[in-house]
C-alpha atoms as a PDB file:
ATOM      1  CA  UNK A   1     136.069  -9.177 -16.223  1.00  0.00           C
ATOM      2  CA  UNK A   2     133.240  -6.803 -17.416  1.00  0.00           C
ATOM      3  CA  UNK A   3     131.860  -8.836 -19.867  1.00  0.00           C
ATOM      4  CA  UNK A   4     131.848 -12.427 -17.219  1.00  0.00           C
ATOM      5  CA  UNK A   5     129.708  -9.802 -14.646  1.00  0.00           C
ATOM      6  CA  UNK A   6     127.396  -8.758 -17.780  1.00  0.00           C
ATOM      7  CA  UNK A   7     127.305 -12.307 -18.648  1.00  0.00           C
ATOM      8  CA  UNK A   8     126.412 -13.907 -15.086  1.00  0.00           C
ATOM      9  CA  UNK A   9     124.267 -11.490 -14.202  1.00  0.00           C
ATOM     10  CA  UNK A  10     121.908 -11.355 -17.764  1.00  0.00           C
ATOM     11  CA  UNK A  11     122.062 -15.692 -16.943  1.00  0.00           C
ATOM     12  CA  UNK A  12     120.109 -15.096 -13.412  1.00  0.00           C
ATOM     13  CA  UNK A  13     117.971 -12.697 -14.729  1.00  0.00           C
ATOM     14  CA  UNK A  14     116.738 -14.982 -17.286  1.00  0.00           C
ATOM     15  CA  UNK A  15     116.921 -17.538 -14.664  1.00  0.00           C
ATOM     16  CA  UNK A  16     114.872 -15.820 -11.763  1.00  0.00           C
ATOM     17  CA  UNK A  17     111.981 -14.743 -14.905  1.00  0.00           C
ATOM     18  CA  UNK A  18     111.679 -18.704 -15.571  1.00  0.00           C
ATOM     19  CA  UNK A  19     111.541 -19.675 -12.208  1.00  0.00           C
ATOM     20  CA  UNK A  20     108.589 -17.070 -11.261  1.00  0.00           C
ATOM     21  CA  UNK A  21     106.947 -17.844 -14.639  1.00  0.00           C
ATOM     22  CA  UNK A  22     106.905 -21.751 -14.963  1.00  0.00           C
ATOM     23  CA  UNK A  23     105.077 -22.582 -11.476  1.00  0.00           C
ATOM     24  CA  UNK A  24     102.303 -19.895 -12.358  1.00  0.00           C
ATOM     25  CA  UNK A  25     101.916 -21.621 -16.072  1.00  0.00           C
ATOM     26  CA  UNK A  26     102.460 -25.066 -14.552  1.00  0.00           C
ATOM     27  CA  UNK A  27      99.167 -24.285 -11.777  1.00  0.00           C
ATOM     28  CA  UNK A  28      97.182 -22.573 -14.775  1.00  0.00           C
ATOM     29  CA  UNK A  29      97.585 -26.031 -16.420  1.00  0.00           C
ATOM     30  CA  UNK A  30      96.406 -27.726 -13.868  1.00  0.00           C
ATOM     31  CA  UNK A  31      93.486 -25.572 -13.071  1.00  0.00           C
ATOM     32  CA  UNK A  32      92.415 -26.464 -16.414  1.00  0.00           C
ATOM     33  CA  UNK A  33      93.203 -30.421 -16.781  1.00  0.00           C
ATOM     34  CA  UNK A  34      91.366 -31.133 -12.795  1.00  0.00           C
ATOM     35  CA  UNK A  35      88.617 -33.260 -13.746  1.00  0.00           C
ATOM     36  CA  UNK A  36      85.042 -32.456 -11.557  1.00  0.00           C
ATOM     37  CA  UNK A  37      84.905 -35.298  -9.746  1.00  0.00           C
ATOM     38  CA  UNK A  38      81.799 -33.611  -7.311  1.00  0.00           C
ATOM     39  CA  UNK A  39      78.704 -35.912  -8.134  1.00  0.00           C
ATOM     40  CA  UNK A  40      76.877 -34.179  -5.448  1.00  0.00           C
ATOM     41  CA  UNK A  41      74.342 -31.112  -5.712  1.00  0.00           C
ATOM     42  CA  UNK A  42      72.916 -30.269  -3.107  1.00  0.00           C
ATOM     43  CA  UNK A  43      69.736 -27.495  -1.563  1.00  0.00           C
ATOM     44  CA  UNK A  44      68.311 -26.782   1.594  1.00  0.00           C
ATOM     45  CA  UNK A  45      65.531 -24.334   2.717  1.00  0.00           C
ATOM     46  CA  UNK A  46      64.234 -23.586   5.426  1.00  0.00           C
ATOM     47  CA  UNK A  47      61.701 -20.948   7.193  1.00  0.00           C
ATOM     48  CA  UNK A  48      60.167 -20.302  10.857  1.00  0.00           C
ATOM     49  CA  UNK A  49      57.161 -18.071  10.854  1.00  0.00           C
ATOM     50  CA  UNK A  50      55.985 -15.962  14.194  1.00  0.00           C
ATOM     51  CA  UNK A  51      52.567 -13.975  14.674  1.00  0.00           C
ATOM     52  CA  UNK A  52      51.291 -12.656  17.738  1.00  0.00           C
ATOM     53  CA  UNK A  53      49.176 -10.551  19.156  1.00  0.00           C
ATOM     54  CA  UNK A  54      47.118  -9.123  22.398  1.00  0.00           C
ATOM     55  CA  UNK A  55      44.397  -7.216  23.572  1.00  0.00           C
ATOM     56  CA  UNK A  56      43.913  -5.476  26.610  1.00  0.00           C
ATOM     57  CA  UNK A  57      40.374  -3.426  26.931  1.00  0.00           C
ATOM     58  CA  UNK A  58      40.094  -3.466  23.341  1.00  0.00           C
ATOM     59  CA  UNK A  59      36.172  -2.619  22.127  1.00  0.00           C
ATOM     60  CA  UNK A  60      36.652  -3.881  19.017  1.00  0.00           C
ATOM     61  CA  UNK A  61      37.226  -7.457  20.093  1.00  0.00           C
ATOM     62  CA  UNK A  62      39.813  -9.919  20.014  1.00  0.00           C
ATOM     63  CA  UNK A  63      41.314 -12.984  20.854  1.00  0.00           C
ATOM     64  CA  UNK A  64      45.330 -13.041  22.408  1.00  0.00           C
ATOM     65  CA  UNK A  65      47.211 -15.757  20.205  1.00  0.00           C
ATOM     66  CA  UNK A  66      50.567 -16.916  19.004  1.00  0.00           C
ATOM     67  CA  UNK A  67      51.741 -18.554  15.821  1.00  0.00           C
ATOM     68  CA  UNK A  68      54.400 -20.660  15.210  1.00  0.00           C
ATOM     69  CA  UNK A  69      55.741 -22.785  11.950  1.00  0.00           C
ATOM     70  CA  UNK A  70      58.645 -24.672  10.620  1.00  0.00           C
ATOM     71  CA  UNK A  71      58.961 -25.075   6.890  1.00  0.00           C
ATOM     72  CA  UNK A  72      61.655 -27.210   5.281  1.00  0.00           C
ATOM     73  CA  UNK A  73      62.682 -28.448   2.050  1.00  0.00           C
ATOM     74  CA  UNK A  74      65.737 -30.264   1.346  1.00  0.00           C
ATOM     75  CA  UNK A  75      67.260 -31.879  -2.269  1.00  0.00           C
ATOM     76  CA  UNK A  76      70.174 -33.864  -2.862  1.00  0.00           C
ATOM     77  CA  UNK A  77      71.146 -35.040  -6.379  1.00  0.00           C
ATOM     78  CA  UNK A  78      73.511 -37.738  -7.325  1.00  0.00           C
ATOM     79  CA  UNK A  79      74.867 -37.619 -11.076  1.00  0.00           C
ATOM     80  CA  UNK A  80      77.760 -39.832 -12.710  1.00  0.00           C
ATOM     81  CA  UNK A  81      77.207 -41.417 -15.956  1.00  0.00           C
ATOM     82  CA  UNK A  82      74.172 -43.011 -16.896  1.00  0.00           C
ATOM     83  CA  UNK A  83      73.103 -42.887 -13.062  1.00  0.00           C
ATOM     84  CA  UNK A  84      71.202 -40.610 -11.129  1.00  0.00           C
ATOM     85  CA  UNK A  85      69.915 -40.678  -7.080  1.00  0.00           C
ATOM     86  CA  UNK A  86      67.763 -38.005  -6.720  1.00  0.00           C
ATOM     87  CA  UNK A  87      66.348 -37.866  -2.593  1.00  0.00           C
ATOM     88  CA  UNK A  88      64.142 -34.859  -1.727  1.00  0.00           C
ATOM     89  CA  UNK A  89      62.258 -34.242   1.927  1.00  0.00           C
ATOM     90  CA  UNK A  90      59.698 -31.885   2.697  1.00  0.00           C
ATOM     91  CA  UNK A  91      58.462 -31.013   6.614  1.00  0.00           C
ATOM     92  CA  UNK A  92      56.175 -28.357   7.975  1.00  0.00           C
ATOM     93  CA  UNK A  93      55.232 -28.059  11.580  1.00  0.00           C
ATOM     94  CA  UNK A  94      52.866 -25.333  13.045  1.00  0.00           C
ATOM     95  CA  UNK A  95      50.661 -24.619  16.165  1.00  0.00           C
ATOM     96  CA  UNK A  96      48.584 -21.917  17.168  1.00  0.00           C
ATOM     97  CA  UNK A  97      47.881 -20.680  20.683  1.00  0.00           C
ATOM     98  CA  UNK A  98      44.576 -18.765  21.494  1.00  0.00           C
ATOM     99  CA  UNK A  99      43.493 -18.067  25.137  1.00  0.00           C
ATOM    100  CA  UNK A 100      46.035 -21.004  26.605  1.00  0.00           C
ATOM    101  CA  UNK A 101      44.941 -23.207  23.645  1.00  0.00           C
ATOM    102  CA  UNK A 102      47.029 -25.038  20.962  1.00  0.00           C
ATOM    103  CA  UNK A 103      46.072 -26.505  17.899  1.00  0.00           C
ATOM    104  CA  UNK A 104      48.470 -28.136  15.323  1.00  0.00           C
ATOM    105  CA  UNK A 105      47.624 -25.501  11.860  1.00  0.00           C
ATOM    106  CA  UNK A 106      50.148 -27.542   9.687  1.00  0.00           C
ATOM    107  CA  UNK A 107      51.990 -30.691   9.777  1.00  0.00           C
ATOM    108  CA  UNK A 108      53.969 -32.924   7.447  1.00  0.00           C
ATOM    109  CA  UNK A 109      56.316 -35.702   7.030  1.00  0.00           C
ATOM    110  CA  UNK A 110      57.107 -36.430   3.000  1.00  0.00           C
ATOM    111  CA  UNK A 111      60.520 -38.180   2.008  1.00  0.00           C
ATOM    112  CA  UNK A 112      61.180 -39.054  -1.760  1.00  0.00           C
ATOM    113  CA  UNK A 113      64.097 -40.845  -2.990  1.00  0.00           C
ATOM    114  CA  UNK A 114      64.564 -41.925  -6.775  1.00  0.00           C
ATOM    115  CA  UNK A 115      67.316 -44.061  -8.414  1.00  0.00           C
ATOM    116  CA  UNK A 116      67.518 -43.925 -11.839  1.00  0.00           C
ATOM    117  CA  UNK A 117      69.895 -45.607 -14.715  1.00  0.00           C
ATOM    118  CA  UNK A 118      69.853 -43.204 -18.185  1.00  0.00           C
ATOM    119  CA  UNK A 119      68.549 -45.459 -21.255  1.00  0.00           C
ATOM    120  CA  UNK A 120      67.819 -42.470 -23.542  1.00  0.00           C
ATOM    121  CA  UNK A 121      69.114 -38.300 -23.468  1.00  0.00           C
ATOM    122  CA  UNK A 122      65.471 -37.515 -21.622  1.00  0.00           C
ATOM    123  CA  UNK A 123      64.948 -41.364 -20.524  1.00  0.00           C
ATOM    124  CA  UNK A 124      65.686 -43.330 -17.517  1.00  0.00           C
ATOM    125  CA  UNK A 125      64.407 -46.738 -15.742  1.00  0.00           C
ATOM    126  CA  UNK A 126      64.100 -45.932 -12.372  1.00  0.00           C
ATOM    127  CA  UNK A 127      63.397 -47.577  -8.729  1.00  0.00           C
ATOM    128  CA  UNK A 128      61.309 -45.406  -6.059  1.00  0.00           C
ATOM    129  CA  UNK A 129      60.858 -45.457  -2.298  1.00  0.00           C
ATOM    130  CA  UNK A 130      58.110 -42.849  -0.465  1.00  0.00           C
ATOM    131  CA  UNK A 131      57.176 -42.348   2.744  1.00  0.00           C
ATOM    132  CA  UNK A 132      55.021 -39.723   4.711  1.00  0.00           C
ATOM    133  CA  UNK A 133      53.206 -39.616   7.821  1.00  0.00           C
ATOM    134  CA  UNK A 134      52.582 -36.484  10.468  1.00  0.00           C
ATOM    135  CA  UNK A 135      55.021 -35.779  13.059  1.00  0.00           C
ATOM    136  CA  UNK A 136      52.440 -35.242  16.111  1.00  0.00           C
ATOM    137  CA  UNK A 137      49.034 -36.392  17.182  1.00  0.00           C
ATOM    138  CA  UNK A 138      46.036 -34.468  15.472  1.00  0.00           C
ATOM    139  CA  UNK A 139      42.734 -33.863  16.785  1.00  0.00           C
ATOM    140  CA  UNK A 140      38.868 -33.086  15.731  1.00  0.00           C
ATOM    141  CA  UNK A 141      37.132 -30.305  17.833  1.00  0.00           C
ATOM    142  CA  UNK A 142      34.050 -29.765  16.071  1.00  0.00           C
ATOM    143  CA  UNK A 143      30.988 -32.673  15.699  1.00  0.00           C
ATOM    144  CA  UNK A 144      32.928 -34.763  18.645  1.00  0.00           C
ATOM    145  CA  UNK A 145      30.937 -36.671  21.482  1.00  0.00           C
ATOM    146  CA  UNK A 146      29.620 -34.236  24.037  1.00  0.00           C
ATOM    147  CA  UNK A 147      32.278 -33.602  27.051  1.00  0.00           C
ATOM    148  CA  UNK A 148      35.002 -34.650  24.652  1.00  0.00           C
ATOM    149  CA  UNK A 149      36.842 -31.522  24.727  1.00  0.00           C
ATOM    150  CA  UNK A 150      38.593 -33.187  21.619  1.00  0.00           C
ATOM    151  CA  UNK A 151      38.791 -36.429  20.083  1.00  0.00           C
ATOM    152  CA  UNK A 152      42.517 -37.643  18.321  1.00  0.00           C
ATOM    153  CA  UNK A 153      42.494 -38.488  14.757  1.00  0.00           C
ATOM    154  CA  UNK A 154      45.988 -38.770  13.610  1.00  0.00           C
ATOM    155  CA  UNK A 155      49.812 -39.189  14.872  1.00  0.00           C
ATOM    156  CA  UNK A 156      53.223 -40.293  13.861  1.00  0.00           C
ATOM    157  CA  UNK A 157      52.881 -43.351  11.610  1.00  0.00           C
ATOM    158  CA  UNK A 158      48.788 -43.087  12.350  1.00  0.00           C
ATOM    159  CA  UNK A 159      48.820 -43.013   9.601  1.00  0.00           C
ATOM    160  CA  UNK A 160      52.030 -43.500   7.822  1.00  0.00           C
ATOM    161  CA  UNK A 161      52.339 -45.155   4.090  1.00  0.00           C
ATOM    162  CA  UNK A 162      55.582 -46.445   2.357  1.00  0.00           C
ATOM    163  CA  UNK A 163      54.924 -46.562  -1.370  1.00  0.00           C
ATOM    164  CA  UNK A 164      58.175 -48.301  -3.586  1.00  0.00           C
ATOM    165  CA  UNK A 165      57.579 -48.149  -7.693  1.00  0.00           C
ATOM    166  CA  UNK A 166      59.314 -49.223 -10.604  1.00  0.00           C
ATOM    167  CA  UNK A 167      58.719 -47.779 -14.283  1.00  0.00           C
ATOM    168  CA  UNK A 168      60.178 -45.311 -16.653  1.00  0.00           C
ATOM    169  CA  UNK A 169      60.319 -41.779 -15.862  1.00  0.00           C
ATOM    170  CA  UNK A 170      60.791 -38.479 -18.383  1.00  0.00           C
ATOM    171  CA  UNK A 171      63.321 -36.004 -16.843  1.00  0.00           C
ATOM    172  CA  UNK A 172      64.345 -33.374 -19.602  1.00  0.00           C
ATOM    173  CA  UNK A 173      65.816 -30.942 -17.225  1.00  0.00           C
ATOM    174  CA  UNK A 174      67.095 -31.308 -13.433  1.00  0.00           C
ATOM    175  CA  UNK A 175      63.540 -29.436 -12.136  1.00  0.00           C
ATOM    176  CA  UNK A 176      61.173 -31.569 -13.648  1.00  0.00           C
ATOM    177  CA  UNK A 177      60.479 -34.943 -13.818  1.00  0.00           C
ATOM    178  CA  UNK A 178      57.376 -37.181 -14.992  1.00  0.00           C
ATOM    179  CA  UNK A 179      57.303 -40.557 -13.533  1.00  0.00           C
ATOM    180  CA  UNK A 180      54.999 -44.030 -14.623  1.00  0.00           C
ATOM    181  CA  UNK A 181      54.983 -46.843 -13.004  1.00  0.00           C
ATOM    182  CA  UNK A 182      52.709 -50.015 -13.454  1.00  0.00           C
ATOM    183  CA  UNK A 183      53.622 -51.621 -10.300  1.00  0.00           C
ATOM    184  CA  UNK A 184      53.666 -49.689  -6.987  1.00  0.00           C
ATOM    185  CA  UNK A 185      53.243 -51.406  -3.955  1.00  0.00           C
ATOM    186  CA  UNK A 186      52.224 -49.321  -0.878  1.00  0.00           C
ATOM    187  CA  UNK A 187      51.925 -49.846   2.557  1.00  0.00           C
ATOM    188  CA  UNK A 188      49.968 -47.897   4.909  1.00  0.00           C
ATOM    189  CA  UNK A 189      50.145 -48.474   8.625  1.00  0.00           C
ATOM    190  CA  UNK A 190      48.176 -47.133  11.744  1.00  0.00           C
ATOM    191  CA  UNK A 191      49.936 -48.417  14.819  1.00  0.00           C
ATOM    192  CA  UNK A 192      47.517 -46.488  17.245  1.00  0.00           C
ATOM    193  CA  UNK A 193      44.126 -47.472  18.107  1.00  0.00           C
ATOM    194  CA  UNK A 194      42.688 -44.792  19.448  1.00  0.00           C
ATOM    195  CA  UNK A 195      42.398 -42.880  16.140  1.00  0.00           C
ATOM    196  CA  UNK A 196      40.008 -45.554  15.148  1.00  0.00           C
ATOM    197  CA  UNK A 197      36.700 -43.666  15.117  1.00  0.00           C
ATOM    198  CA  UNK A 198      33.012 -43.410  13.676  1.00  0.00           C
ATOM    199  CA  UNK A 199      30.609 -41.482  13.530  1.00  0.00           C
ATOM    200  CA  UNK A 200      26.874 -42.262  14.524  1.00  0.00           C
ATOM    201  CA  UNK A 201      23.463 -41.760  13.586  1.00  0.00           C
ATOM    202  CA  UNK A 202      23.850 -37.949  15.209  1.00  0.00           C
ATOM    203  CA  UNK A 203      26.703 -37.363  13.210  1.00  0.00           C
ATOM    204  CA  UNK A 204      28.952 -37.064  15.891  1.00  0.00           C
ATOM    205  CA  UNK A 205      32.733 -38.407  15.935  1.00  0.00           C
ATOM    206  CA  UNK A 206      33.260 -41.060  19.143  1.00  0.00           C
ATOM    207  CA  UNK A 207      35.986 -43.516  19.614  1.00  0.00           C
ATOM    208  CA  UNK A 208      35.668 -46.969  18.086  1.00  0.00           C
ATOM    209  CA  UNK A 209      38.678 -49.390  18.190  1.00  0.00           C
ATOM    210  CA  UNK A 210      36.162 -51.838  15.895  1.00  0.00           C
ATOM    211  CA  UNK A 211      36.459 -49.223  13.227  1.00  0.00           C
ATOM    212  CA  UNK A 212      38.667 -49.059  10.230  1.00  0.00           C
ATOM    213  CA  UNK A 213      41.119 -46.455   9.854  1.00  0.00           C
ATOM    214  CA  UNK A 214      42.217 -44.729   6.906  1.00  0.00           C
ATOM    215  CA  UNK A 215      41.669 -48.371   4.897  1.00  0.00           C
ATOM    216  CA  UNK A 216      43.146 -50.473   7.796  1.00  0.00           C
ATOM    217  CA  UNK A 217      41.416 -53.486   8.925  1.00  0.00           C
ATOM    218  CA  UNK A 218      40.519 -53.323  13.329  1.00  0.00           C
ATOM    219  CA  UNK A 219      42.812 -55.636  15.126  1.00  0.00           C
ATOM    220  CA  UNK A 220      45.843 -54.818  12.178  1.00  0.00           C
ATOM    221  CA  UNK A 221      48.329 -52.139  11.448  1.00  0.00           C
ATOM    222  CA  UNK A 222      49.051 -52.556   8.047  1.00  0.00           C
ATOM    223  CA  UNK A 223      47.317 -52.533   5.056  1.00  0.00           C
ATOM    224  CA  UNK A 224      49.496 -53.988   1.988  1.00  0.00           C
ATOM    225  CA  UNK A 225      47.862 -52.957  -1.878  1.00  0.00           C
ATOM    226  CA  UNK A 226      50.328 -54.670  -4.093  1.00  0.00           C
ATOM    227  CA  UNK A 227      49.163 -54.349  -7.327  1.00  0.00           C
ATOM    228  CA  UNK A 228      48.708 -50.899  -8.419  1.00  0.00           C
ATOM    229  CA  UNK A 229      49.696 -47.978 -10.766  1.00  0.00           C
ATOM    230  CA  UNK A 230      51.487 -44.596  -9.656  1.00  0.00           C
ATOM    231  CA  UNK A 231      52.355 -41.650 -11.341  1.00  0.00           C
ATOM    232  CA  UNK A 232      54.771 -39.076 -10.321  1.00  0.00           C
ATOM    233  CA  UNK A 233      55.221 -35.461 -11.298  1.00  0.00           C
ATOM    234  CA  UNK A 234      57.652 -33.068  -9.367  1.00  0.00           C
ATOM    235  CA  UNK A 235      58.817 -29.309 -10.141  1.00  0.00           C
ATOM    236  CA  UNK A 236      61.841 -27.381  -8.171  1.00  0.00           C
ATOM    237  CA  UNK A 237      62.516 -24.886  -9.807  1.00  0.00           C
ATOM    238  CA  UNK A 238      63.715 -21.297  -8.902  1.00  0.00           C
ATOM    239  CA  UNK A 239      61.753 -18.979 -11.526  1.00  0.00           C
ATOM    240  CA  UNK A 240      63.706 -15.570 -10.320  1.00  0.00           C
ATOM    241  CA  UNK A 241      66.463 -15.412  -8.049  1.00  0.00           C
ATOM    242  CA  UNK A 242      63.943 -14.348  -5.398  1.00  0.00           C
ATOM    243  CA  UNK A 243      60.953 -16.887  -6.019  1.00  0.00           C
ATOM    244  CA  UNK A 244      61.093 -20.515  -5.777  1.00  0.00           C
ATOM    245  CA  UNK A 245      58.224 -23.206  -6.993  1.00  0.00           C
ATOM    246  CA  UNK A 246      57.791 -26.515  -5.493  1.00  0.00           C
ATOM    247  CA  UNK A 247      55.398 -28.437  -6.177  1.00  0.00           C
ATOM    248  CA  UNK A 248      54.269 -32.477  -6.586  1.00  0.00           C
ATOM    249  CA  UNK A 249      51.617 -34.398  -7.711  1.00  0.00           C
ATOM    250  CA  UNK A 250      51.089 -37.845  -7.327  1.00  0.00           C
ATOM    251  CA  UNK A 251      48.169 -40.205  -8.943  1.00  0.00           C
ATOM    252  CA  UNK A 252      47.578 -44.189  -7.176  1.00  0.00           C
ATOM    253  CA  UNK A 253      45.159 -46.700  -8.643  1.00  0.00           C
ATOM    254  CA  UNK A 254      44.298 -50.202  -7.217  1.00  0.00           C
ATOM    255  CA  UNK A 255      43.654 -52.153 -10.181  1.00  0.00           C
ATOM    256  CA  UNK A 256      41.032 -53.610  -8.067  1.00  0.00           C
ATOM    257  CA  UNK A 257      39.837 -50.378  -7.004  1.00  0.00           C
ATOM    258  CA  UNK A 258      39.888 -48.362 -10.302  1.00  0.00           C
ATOM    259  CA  UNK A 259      36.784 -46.415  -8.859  1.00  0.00           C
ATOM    260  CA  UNK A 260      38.664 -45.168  -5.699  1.00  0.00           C
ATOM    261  CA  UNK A 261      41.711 -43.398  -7.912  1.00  0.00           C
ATOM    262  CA  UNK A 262      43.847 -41.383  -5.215  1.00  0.00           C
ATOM    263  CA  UNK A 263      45.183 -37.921  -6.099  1.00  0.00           C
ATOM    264  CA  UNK A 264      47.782 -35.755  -3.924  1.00  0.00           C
ATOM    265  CA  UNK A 265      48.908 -32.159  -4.779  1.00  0.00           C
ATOM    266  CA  UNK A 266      51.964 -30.540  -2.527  1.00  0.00           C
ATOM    267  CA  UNK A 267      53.185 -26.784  -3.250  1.00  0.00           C
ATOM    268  CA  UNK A 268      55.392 -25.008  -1.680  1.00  0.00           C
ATOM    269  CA  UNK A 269      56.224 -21.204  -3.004  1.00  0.00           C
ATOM    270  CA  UNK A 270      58.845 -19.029  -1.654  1.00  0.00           C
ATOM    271  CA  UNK A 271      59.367 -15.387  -1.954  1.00  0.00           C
ATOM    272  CA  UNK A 272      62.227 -13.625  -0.550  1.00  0.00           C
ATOM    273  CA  UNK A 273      61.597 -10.222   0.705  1.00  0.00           C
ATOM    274  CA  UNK A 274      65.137  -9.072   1.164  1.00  0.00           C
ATOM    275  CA  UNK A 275      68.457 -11.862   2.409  1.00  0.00           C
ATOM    276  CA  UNK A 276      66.797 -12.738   5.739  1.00  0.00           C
ATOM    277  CA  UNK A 277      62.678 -12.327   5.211  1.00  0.00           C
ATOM    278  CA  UNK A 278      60.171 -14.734   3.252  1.00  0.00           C
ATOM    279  CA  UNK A 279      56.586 -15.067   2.422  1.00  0.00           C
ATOM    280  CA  UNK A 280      55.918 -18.958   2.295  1.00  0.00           C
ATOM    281  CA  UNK A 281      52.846 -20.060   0.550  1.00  0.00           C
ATOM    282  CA  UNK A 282      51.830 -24.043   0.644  1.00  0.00           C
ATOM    283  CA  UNK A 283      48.886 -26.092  -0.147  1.00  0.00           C
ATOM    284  CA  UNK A 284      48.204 -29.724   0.045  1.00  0.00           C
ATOM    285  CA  UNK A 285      45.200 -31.033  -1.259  1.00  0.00           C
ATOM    286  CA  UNK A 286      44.462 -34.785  -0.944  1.00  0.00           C
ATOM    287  CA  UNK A 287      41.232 -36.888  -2.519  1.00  0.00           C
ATOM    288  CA  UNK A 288      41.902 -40.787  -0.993  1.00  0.00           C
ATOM    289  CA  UNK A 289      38.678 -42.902  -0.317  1.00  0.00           C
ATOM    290  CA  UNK A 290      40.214 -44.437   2.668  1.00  0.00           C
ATOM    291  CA  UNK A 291      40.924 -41.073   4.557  1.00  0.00           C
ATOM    292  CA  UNK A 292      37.806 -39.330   3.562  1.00  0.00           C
ATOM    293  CA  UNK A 293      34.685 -39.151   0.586  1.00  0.00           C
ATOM    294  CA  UNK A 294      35.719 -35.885  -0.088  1.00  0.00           C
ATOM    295  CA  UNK A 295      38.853 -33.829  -0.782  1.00  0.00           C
ATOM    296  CA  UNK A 296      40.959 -32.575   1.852  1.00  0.00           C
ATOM    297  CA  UNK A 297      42.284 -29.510   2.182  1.00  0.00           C
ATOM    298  CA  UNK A 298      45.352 -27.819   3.964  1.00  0.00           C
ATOM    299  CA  UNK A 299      46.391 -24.034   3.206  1.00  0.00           C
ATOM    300  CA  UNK A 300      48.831 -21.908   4.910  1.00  0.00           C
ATOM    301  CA  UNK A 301      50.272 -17.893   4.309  1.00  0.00           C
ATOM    302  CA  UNK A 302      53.464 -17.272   6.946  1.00  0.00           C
ATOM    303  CA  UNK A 303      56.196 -14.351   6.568  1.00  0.00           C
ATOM    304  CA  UNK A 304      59.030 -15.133   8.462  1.00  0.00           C
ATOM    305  CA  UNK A 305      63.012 -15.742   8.455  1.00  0.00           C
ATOM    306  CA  UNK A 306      64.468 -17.791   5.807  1.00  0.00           C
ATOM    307  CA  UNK A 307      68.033 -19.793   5.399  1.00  0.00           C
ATOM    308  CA  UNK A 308      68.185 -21.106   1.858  1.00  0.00           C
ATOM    309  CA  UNK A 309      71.536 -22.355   0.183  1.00  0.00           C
ATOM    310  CA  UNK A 310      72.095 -24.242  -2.875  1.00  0.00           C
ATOM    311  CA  UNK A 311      75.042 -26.249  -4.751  1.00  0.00           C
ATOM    312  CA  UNK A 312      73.242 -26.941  -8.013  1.00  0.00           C
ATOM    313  CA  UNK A 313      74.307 -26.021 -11.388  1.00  0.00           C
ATOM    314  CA  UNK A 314      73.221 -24.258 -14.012  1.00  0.00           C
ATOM    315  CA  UNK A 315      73.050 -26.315 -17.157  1.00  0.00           C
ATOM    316  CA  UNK A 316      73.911 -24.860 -19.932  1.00  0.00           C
END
C-alpha cells in the first residue's frame, strides 16, 4: 500500500510540473514565431506658445500685447515589401494682440503625401501629391492707400497650389529623402478677388480686381503649369532625444520659364526643455516670381507646451 501512495503521488507531481511548465514554453514559442504584421509608424508634434505682457505707469515705455501660436507636425509611414506611403503635414497658426489689435505673425497650411514602389536597396519610383495654402485672410499695413486701415492680401486657397510629380527618389534612411521629378504639374488657385492688388506710381498698395495675383490671370482662379521639373528634399530626424530637425526644400522650374526657377525652404527645430516645455524655432523662406521679385521671409522664436509621441523604429 506504501509503495501505490509513493507511486501516485511522485505521478502528479511530475504531472502538476508539466502542466505549469508546457503553457509557459508553449506562449514563449509563440512570442517568438508572431510575425509583425504593423505596417504603420506613426509621429505627431505639437506646441502652443503664450507671451504677454502689460504696463501700467511704466516710464520706460511699452506697449500691452498678447501672443498666441499653434505649431504642428504630423508623419505617418506605410512600409510592406517593396512599397512605401509616406504622408507628412505641417501647420502653424499665430496672432498677436497690441493695444486691441491683431495681426496674424505666422500661418501655414503644407500637406505632403508620397507613394513609392522599391526598385533598388536606396531606390524607389514614386508618385507625389502637395498642397499648401494659409488658413486665414492676411493683410498689408504699411505702403496701403491712405484711410485703408489695411488692405487683404492673402486667405484660405488665396492662394492655394496643388503640385502632383512623378520621378525617382533616393531614400537611404527613413529621415531623408531626395526626390527628382521631370514632370510636375501644379496648380495654383486664388478664388478671392479682393486680394488682387497693385501698386501705383506712389508706390502705394490699392485694390485692383484687373490685376494678376500670385501668377493668376483677372477674371480666373486657376493657373495650370503642366510641364515642369520639381525637386524634393526632406529631413525628420531627431538628432538627441531632446532636439528634433525638420526641415524641406523644394526647387520648381517651368521649362518655359527657366529664368523664373522657384525655391522654398521650411524648418522646423524643436528643443525640449524638460517633458512638458519647448523652444520652437521655424523659418520659411520663399523666392517665386509670381508672389514677389524678391525673397520672402517668415521667422518665428516661441517657448511653450509641447505633446510629442512617436511609433517609429529604430533601424538597425
Amino acid at each position: 500500500m506504501k509503495t501505490v501512495v509513493l507511486t501516485a503521488t511522485f505521478v502528479y507531481t511530475c504531472f502538476f510540473a508539466l502542466a505549469q511548465e508546457t503553457p509557459t514554453k508553449n506562449f514563449s514559442d509563440t512570442l517568438k514565431i508572431k510575425p509583425d504584421t504593423t505596417y504603420w509608424q506613426k509621429s505627431f508634434s505639437g506646441g502652443v506658445n503664450f507671451n504677454q505682457a502689460s504696463f501700467s505707469n511704466w516710464l520706460g515705455g511699452g506697449v500691452n500685447s498678447t501672443a498666441l501660436g499653434l505649431v504642428v507636425s504630423t508623419r505617418a509611414l506605410y512600409e510592406r515589401g517593396k512599397t512605401s506611403w509616406d504622408n507628412t503635414g505641417d501647420f502653424q497658426l499665430g496672432y498677436v494682440n497690441q493695444q486691441g489689435l491683431s495681426r496674424k505673425a505666422a500661418d501655414q497650411l503644407f500637406v505632403n503625401s508620397v507613394l513609392g514602389q522599391k526598385i533598388a536597396p536606396k531606390w524607389d519610383m514614386f508618385m507625389s501629391g502637395t498642397f499648401n495654402t494659409f488658413f486665414a485672410p492676411g493683410y498689408a499695413y504699411d505702403k496701403i492707400a491712405p484711410n485703408t486701415g489695411r488692405q487683404l492680401i492673402s486667405g484660405f486657397f488665396a492662394p492655394a497650389q496643388l503640385t502632383f510629380a512623378w520621378g525617382v527618389a533616393y531614400r537611404p534612411t527613413d529621415w531623408f529623402s531626395l526626390r527628382v521629378s521631370p514632370f510636375a504639374p501644379r496648380f495654383t488657385f486664388v478664388t478671392d478677388d479682393a486680394v488682387r492688388v497693385s501698386k501705383g506710381a506712389d508706390g502705394l498698395t490699392r485694390p485692383n480686381r484687373n490685376a494678376t495675383a500670385y501668377g493668376v490671370l483677372a477674371g480666373k482662379t486657376a493657373r495650370t503649369e503642366w510641364l515642369a521639373l520639381q525637386l524634393q528634399a526632406a529631413l525628420n530626424k531627431n538628432v538627441t532625444d531632446n532636439i528634433n530637425i525638420n526641415a524641406r526644400y523644394q526647387m520648381y522650374a517651368n521649362y518655359q520659364t527657366l529664368d523664373a526657377v522657384d525655391h522654398r525652404l521650411d524648418l522646423i527645430a524643436t528643443a525640449k526643455i524638460n517633458k512638458y516645455l519647448s523652444t520652437t524655432l521655424g523659418i520659411i523662406a520663399l523666392f517665386d516670381k509670381d508672389f514677389s521679385q524678391d525673397w520672402q521671409f517668415q521667422q518665428t522664436l516661441a517657448i511653450g507646451l509641447l505633446y510629442n509621441t512617436t511609433t517609429f523604429r529604430k533601424k538597425k
